[in-house]
C-alpha atoms as a PDB file:
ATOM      1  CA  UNK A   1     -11.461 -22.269  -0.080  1.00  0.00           C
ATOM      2  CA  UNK A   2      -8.633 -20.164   1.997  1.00  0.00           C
ATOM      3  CA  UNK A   3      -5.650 -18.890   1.284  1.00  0.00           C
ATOM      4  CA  UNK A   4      -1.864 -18.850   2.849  1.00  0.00           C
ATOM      5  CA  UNK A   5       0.935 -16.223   2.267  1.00  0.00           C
ATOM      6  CA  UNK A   6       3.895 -18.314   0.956  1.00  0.00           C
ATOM      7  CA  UNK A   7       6.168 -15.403   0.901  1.00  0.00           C
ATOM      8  CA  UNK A   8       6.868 -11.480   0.423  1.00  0.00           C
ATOM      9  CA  UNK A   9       9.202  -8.619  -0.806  1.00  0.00           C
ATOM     10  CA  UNK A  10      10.254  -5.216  -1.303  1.00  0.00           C
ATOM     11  CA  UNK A  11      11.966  -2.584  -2.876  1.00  0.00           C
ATOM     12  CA  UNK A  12      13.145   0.741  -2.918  1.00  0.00           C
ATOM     13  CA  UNK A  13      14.588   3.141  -4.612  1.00  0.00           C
ATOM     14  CA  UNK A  14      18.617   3.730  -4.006  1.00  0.00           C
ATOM     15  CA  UNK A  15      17.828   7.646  -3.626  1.00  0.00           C
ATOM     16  CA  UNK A  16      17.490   8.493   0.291  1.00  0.00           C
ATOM     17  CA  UNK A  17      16.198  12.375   0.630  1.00  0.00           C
ATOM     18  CA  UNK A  18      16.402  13.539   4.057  1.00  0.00           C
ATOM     19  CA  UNK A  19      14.250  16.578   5.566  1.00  0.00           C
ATOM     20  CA  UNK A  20      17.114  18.431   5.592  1.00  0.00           C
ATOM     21  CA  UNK A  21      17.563  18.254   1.856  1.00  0.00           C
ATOM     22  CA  UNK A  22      13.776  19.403   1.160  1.00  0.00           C
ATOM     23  CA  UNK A  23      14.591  22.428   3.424  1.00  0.00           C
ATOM     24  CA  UNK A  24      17.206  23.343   0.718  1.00  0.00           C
ATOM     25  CA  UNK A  25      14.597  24.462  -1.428  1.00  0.00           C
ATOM     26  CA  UNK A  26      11.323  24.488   0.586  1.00  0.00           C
ATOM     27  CA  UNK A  27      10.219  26.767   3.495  1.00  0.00           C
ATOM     28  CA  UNK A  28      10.683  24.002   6.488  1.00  0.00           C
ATOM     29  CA  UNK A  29      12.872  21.916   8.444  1.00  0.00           C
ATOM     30  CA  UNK A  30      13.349  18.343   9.519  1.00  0.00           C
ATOM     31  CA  UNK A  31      12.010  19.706  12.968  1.00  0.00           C
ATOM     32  CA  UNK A  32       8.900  20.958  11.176  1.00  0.00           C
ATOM     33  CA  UNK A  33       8.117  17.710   8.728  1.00  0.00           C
ATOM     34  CA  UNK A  34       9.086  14.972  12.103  1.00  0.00           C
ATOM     35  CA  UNK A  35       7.059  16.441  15.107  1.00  0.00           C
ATOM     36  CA  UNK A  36       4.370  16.885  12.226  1.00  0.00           C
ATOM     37  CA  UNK A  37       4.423  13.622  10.147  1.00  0.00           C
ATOM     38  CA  UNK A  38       6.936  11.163  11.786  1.00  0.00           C
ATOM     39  CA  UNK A  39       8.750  11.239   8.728  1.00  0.00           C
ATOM     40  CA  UNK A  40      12.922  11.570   8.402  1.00  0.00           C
ATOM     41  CA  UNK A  41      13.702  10.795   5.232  1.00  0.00           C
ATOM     42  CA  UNK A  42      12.019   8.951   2.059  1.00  0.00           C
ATOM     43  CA  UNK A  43      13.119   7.272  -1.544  1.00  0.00           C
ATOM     44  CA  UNK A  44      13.143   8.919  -4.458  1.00  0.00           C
ATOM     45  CA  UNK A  45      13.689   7.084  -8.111  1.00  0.00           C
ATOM     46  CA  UNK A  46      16.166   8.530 -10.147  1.00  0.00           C
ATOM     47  CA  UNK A  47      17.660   5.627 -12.279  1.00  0.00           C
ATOM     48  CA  UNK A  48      14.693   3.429 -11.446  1.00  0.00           C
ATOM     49  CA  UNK A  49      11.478   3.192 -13.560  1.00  0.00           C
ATOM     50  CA  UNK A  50       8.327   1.813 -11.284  1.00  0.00           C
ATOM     51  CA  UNK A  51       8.474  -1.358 -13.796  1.00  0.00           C
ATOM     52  CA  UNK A  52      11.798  -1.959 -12.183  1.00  0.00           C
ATOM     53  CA  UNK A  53      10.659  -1.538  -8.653  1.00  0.00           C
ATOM     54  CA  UNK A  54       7.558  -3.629  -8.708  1.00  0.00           C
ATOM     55  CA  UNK A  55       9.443  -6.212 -10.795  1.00  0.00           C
ATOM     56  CA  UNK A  56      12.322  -6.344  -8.109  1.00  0.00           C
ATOM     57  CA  UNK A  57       9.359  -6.735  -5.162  1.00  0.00           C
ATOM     58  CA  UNK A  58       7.587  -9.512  -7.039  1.00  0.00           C
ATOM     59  CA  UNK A  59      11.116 -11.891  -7.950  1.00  0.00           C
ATOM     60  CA  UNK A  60      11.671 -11.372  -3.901  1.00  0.00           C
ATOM     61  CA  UNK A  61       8.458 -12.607  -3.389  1.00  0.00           C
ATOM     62  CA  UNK A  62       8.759 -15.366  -5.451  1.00  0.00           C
ATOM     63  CA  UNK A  63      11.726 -16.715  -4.227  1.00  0.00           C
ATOM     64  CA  UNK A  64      11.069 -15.987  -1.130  1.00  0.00           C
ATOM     65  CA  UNK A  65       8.015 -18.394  -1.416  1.00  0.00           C
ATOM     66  CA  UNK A  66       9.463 -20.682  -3.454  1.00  0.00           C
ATOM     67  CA  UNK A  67       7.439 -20.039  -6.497  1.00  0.00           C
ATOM     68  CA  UNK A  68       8.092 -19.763 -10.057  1.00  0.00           C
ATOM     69  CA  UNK A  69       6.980 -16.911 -12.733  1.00  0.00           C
ATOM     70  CA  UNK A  70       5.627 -19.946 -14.319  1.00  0.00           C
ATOM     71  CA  UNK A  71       3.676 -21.605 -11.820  1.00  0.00           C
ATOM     72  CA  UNK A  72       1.104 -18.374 -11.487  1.00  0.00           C
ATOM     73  CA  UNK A  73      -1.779 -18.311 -12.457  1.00  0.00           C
ATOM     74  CA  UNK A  74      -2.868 -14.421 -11.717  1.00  0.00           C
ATOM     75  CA  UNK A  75      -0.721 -11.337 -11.288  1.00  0.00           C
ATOM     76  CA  UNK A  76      -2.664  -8.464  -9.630  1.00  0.00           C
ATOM     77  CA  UNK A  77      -1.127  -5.549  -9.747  1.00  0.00           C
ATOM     78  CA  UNK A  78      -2.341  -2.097  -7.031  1.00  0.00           C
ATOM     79  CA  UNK A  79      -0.810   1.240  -8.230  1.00  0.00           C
ATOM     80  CA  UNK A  80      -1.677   4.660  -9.285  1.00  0.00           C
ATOM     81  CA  UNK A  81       0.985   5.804 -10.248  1.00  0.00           C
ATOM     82  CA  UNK A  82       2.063   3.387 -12.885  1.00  0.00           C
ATOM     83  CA  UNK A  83       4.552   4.043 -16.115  1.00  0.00           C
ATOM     84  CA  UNK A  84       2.259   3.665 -18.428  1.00  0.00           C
ATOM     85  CA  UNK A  85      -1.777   3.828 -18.682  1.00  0.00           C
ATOM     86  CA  UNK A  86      -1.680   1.039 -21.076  1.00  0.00           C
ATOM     87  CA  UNK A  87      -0.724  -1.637 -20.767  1.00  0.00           C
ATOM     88  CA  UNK A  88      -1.609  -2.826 -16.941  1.00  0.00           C
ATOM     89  CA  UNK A  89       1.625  -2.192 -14.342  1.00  0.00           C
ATOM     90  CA  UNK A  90       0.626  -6.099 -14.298  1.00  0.00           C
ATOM     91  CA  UNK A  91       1.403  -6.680 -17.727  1.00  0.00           C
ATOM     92  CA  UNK A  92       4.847  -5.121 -17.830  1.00  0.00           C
ATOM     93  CA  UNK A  93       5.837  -7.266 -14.456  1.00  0.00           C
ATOM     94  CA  UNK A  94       4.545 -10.295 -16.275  1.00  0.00           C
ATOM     95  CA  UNK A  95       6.922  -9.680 -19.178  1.00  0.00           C
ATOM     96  CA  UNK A  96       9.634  -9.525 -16.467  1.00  0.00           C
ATOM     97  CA  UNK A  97       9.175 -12.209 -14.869  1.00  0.00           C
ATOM     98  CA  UNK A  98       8.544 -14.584 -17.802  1.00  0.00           C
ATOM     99  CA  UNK A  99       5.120 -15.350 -16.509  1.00  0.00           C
ATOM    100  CA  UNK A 100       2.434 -16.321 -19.029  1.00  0.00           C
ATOM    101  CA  UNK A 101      -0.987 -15.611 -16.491  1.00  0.00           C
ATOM    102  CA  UNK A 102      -4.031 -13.242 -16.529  1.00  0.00           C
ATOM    103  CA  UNK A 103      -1.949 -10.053 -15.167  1.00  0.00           C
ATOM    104  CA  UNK A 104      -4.072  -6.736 -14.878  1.00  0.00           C
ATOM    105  CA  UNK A 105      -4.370  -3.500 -12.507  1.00  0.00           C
ATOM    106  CA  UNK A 106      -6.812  -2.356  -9.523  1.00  0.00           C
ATOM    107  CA  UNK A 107      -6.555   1.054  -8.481  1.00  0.00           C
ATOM    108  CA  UNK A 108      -7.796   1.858  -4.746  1.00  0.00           C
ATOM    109  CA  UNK A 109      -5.455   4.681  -4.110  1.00  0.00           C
ATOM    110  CA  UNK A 110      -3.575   3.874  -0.461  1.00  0.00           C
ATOM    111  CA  UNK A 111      -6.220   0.668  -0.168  1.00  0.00           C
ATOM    112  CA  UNK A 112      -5.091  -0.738  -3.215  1.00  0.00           C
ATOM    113  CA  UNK A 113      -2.881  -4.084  -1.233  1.00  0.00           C
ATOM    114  CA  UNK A 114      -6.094  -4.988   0.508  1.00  0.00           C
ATOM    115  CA  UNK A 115      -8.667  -4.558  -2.671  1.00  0.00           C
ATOM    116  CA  UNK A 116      -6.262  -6.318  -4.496  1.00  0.00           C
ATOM    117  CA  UNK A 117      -5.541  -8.936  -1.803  1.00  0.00           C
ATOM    118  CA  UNK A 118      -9.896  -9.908  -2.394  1.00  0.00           C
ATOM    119  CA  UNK A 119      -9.527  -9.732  -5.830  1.00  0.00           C
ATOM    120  CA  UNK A 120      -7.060 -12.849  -5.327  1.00  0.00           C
ATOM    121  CA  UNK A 121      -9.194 -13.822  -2.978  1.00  0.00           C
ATOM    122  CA  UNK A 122     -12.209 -14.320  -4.932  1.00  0.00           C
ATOM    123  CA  UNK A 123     -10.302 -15.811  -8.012  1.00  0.00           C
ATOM    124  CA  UNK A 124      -8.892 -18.752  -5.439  1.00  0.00           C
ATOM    125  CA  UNK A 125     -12.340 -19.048  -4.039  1.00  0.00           C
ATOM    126  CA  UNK A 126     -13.846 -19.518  -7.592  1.00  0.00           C
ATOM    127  CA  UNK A 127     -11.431 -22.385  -8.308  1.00  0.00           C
ATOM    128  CA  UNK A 128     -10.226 -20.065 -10.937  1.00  0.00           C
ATOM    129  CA  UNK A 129      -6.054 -19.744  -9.513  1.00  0.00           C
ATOM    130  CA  UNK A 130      -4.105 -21.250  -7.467  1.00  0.00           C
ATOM    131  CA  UNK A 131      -1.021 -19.316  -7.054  1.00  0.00           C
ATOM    132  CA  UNK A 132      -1.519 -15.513  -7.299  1.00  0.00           C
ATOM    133  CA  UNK A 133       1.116 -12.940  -7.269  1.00  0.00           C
ATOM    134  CA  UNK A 134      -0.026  -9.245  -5.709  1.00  0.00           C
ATOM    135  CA  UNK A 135       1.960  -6.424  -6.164  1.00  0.00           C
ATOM    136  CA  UNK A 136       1.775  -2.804  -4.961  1.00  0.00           C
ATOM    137  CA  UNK A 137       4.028  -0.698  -6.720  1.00  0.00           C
ATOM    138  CA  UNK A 138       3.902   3.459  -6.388  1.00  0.00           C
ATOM    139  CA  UNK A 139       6.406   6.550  -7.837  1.00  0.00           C
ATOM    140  CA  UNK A 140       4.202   8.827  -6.138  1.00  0.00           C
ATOM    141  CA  UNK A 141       6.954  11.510  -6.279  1.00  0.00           C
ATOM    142  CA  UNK A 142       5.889  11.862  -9.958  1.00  0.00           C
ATOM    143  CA  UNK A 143       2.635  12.926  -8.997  1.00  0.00           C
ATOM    144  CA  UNK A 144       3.725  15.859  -6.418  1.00  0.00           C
ATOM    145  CA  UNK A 145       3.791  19.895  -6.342  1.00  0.00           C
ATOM    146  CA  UNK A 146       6.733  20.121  -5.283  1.00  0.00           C
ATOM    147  CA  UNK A 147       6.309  23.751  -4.214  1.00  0.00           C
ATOM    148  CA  UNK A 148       3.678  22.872  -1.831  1.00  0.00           C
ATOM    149  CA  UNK A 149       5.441  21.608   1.825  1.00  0.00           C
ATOM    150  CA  UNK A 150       1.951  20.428   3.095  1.00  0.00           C
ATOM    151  CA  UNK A 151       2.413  17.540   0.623  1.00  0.00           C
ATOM    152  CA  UNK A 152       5.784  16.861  -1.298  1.00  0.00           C
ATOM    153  CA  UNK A 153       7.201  15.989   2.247  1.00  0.00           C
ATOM    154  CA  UNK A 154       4.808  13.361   2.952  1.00  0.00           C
ATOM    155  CA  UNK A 155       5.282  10.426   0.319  1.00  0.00           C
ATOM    156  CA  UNK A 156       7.970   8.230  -1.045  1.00  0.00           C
ATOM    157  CA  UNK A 157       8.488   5.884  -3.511  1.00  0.00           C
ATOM    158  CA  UNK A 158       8.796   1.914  -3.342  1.00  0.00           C
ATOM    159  CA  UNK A 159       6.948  -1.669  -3.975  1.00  0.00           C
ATOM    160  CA  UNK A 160       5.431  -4.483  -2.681  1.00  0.00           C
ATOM    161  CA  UNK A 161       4.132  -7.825  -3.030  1.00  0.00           C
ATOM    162  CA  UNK A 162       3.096 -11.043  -1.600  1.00  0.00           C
ATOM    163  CA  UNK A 163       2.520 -14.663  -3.162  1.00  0.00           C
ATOM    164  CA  UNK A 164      -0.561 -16.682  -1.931  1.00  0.00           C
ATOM    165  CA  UNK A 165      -1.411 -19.967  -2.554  1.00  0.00           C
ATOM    166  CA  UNK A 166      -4.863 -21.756  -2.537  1.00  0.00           C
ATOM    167  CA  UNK A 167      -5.482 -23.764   1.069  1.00  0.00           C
ATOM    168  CA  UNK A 168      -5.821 -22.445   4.399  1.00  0.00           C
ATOM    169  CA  UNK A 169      -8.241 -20.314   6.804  1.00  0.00           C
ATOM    170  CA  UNK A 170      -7.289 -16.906   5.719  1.00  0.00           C
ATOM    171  CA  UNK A 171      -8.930 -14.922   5.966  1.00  0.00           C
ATOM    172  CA  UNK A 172     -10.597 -14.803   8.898  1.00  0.00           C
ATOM    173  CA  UNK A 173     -12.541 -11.906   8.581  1.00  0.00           C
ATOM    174  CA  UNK A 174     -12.767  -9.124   5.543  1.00  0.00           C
ATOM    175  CA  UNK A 175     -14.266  -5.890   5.480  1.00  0.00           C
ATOM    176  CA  UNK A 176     -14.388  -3.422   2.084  1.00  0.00           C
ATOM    177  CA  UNK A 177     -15.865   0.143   2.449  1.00  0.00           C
ATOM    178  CA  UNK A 178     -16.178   3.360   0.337  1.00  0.00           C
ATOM    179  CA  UNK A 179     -17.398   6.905   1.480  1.00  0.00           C
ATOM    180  CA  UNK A 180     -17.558   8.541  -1.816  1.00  0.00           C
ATOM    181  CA  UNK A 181     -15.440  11.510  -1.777  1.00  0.00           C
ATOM    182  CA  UNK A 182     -13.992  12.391  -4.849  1.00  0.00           C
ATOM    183  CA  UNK A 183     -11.887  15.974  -3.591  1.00  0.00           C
ATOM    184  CA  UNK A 184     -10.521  15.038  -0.483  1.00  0.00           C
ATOM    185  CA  UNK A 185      -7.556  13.666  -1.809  1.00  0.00           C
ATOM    186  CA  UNK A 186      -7.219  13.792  -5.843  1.00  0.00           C
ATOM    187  CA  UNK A 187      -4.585  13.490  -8.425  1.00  0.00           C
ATOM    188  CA  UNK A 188      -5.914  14.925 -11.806  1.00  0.00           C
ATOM    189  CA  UNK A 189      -5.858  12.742 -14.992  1.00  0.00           C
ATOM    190  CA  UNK A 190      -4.585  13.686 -18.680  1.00  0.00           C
ATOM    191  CA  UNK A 191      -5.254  16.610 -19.922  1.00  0.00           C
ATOM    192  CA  UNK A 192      -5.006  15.562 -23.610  1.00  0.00           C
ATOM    193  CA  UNK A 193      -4.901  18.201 -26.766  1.00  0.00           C
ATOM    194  CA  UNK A 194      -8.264  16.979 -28.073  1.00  0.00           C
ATOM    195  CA  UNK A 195      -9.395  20.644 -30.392  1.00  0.00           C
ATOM    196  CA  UNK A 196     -12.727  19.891 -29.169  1.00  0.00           C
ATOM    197  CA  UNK A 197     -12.559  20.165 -25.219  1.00  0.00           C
ATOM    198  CA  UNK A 198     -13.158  23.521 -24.109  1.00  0.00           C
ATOM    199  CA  UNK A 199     -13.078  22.953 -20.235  1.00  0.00           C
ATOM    200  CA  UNK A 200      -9.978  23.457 -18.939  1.00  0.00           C
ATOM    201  CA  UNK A 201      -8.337  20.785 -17.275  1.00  0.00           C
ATOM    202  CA  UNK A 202      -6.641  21.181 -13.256  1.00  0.00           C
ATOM    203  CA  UNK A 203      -2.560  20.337 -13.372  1.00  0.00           C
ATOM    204  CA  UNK A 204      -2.004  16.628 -12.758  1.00  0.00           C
ATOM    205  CA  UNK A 205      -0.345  17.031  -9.351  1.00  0.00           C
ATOM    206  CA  UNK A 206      -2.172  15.503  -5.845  1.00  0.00           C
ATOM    207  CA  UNK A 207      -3.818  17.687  -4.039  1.00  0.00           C
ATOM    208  CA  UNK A 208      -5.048  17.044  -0.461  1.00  0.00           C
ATOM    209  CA  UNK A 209      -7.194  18.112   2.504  1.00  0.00           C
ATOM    210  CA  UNK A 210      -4.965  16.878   5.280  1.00  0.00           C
ATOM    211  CA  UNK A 211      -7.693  17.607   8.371  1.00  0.00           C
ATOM    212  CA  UNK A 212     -10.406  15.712   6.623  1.00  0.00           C
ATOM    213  CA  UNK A 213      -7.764  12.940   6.147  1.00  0.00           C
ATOM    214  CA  UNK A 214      -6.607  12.734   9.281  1.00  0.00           C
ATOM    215  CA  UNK A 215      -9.923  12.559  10.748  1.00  0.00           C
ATOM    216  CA  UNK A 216     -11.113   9.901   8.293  1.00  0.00           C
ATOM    217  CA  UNK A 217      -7.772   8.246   9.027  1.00  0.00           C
ATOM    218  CA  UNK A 218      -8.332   7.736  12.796  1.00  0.00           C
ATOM    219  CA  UNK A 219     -11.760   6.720  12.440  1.00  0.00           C
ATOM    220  CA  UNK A 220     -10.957   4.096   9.218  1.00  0.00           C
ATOM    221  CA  UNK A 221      -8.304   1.998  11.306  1.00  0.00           C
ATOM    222  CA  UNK A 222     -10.634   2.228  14.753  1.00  0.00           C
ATOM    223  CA  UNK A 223     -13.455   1.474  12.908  1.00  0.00           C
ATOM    224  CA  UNK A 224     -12.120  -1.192  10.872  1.00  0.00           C
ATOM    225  CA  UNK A 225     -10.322  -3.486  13.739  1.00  0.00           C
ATOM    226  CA  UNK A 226     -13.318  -3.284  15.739  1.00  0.00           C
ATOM    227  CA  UNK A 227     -15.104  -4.278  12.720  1.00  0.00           C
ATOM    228  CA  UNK A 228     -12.407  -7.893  11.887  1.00  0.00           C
ATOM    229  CA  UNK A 229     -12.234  -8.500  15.510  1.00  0.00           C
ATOM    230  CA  UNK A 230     -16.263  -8.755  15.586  1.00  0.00           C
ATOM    231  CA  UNK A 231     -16.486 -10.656  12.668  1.00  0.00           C
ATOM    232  CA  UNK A 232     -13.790 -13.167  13.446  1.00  0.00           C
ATOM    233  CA  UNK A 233     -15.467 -13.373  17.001  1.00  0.00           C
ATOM    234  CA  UNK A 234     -11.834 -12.323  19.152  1.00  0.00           C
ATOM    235  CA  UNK A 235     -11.082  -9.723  21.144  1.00  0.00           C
ATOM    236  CA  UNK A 236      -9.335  -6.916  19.676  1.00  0.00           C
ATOM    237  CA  UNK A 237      -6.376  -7.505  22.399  1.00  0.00           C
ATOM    238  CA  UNK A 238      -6.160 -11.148  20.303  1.00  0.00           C
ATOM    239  CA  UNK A 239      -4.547  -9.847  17.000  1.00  0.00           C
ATOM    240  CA  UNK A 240      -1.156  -9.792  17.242  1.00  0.00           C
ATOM    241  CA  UNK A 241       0.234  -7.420  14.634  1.00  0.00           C
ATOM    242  CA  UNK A 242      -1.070  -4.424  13.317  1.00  0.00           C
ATOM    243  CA  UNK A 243      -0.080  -3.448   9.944  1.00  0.00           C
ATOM    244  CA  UNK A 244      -1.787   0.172   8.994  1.00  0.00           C
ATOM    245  CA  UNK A 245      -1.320   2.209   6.514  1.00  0.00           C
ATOM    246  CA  UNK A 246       1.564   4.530   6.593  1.00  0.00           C
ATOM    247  CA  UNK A 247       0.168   8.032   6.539  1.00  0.00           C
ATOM    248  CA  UNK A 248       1.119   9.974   9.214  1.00  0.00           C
ATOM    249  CA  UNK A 249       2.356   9.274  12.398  1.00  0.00           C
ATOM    250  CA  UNK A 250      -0.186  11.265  13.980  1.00  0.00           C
ATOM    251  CA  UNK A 251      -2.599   9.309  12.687  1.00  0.00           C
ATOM    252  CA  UNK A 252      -1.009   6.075  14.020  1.00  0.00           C
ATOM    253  CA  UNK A 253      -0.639   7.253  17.263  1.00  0.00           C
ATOM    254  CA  UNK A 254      -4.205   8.398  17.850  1.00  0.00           C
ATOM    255  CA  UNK A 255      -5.289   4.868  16.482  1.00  0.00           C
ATOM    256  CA  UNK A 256      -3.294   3.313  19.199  1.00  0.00           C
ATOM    257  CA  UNK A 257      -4.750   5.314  21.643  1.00  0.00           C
ATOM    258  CA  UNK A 258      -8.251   4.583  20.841  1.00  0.00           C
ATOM    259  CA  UNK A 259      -7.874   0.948  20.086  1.00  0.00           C
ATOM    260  CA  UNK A 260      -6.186   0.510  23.809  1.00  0.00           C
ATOM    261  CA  UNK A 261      -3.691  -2.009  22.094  1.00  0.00           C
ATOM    262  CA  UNK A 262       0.237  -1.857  22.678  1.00  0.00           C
ATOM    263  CA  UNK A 263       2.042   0.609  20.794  1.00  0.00           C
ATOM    264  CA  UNK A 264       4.991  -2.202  19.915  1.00  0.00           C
ATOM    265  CA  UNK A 265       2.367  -4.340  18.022  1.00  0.00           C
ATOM    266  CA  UNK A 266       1.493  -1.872  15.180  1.00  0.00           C
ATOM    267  CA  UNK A 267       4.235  -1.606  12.640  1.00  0.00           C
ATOM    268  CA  UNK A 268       5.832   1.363  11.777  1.00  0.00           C
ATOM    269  CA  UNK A 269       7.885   2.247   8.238  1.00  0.00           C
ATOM    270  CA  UNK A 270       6.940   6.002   7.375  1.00  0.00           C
ATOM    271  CA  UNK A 271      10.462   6.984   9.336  1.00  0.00           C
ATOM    272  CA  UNK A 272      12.674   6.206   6.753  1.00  0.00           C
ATOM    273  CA  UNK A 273      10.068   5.887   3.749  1.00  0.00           C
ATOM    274  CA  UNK A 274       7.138   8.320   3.928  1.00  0.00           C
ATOM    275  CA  UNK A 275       3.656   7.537   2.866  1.00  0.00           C
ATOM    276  CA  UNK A 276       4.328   5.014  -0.426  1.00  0.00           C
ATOM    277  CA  UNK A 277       0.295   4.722  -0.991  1.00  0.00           C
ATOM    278  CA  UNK A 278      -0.360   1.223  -1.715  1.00  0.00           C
ATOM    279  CA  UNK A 279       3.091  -0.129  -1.208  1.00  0.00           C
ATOM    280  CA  UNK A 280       2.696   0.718   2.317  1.00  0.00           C
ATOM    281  CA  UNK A 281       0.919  -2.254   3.867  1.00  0.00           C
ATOM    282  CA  UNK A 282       2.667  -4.871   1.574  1.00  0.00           C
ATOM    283  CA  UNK A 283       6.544  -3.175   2.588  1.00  0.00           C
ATOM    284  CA  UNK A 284       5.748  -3.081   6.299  1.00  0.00           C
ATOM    285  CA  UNK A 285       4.232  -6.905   6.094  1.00  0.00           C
ATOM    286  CA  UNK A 286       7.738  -7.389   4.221  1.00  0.00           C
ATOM    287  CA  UNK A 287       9.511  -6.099   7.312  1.00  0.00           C
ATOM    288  CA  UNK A 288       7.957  -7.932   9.700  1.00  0.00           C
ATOM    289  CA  UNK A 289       8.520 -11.150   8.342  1.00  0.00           C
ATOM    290  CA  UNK A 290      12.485 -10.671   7.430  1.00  0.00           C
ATOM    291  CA  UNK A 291      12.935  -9.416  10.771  1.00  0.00           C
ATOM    292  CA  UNK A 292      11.706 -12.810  12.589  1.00  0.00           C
ATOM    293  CA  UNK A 293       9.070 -10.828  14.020  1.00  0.00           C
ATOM    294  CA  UNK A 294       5.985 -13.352  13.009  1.00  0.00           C
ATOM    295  CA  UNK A 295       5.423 -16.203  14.285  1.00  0.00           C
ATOM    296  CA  UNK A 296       3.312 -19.371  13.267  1.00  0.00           C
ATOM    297  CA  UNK A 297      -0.386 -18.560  14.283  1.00  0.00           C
ATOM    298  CA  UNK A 298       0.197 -15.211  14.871  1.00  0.00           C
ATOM    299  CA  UNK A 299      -2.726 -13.119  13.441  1.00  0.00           C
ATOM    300  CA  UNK A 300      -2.284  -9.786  11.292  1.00  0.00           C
ATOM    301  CA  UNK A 301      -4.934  -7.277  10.788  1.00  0.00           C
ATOM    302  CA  UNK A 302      -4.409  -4.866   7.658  1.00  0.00           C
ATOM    303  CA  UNK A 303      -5.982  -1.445   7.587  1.00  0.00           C
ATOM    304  CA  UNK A 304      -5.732   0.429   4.474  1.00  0.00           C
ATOM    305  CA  UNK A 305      -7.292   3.813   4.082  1.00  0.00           C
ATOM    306  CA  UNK A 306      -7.192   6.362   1.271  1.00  0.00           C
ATOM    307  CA  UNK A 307      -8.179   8.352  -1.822  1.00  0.00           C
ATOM    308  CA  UNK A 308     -12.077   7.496  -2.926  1.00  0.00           C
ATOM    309  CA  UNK A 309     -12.435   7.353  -0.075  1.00  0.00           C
ATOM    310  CA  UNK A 310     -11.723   3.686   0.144  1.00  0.00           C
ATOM    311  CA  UNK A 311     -11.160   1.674   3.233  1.00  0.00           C
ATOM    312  CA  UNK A 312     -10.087  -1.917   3.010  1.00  0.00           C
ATOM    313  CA  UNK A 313      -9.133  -4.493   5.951  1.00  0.00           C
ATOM    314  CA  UNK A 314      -8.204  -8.334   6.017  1.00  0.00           C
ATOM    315  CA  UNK A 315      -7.123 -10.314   9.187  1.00  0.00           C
ATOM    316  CA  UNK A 316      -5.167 -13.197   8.771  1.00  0.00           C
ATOM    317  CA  UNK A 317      -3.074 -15.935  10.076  1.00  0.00           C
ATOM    318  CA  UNK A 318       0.389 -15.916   9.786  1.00  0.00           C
ATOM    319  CA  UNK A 319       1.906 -20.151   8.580  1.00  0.00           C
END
């Protein structure tokens, strides 16, 4: 048994922070962070807690698909960045909402949408939901040095989420990958006080190796369209959207170059939000359908790629 997307949503923080306000108090420019990341400005929560952003991305959603809380019967919830280890993001959006379902976590770093998107998936399939709300929500500027200009310019802050429903022929082709790599890109866990540890713990902020990402980047989207295209048995020059993660602009372009497909069919939202990890691919989806820009039959292919390092794509058909 398929699936169909009944509706989506967003949110953001109200805090814009241009490049020109990081170069109050770091060593660059909005000259330096654009030509090298595509990047302008991105939101930061002040006010906001990440409950409140994922909550305000899920009652979109919802409505949007003309869904109530009530009517779910799983909440799956991608972050990594939650406000609290326990209980589950899920949980706290469930409490929200006024929903009474199974609501729990996956964590898959920048992948998270897509792993989470199969783990819907496979409860539909099972006979085990029919109506299953996804959520990707991220504060990543919590987890951030932000001395270091390689990284505290690159991410944002923001949610989003997507309501399927049991019925359909989505997907129509799915592809899951990891190439363990646990140092490429790494955010530390709790350090605890426990008397007995005597290792000491690294600071709890994201560190990265930015050439080994970009590299991995490139080849993770290339690899992965070639990969749904084949499986679905169409031509790559057949999907009609492209909705990749939001990294780098660098990144994006070379993909487009390699893949040979036009540069107006890949979304783009990393101008005005940065890289928002797992919120990414749900946001830009977001965009594209509240600007008219999907049509009936039109087919998607999502490419995430991130910490792990996980890779996870799904290409569907837009109803």
């Amino acid at each position: 048994m398929g699936f169909t997307i009944l509706g989506t949503g967003s949110a953001l923080p109200k805090r814009r922070v241009s490049n020109d306000e990081l170069s109050e108090f770091l060593d660059t420019s909005d000259e330096w962070i654009f030509t090298r990341t595509g990047i302008k400005s991105r939101h930061v929560c002040t006010t906001e807690s990440l409950d409140d952003l994922a909550v305000a991305a899920s009652e979109q959603a919802l409505q949007t698909s003309g869904v109530d809380a009530s009517q779910l019967d799983l909440i799956v919830c991608s972050t990594t960045t939650g406000d609290h280890l326990v209980p589950a993001e899920a949980c706290a959006v469930a409490e929200r909402l006024g929903a009474t379902c199974p609501a729990f976590d996956v964590s898959a770093a920048c992948a998270g949408f897509v792993f989470a998107l199969d783990v819907a998936e496979g409860y539909i399939a099972r006979g085990r939901a029919r109506r299953v709300l996804i959520v990707a929500a991220e504060q990543m500027t919590r987890a951030l040095d932000w001395t270091d200009r390689a990284t505290c310019v690159l991410f944002g802050d923001g949610a989003g989420a997507a309501v399927i429903e049991a019925g359909g022929e989505n997907p129509l082709a799915v592809e899951l990958s990891t190439s363990p790599d646990a140092e490429t890109l790494r955010v530390p866990g709790l350090a605890g006080s426990s008397p007995y540890k005597t290792a000491q713990d690294r600071e709890s902020v994201l560190s990265m190796n930015g050439r080994r990402v970009f590299k991995f980047g490139v080849n993770a989207i290339c690899d992965m369209v070639h990969k749904l295209a084949s499986d679905a048995s169409i031509a790559v020059e057949d999907i009609d959207h492209f909705v990749f993660h939001q990294a780098n602009e660098r990144i994006l372009s070379q993909a487009v170059k390699r893949l040979g497909v036009p540069d107006d069919c890949v979304v783009r939202t990393l101008r005005e939000t940065g890289n928002i990890s797992s919120a990414c691919i749900p946001f830009a989806l977001d965009r594209l359908a509240r600007t008219n820009a999907l049509n009936a039959g039109d087919t998607i292919a999502l490419v995430g790629f991130g910490a792990g390092l996980d890779v996870g794509g799904y290409l569907l058909r837009w109803k």
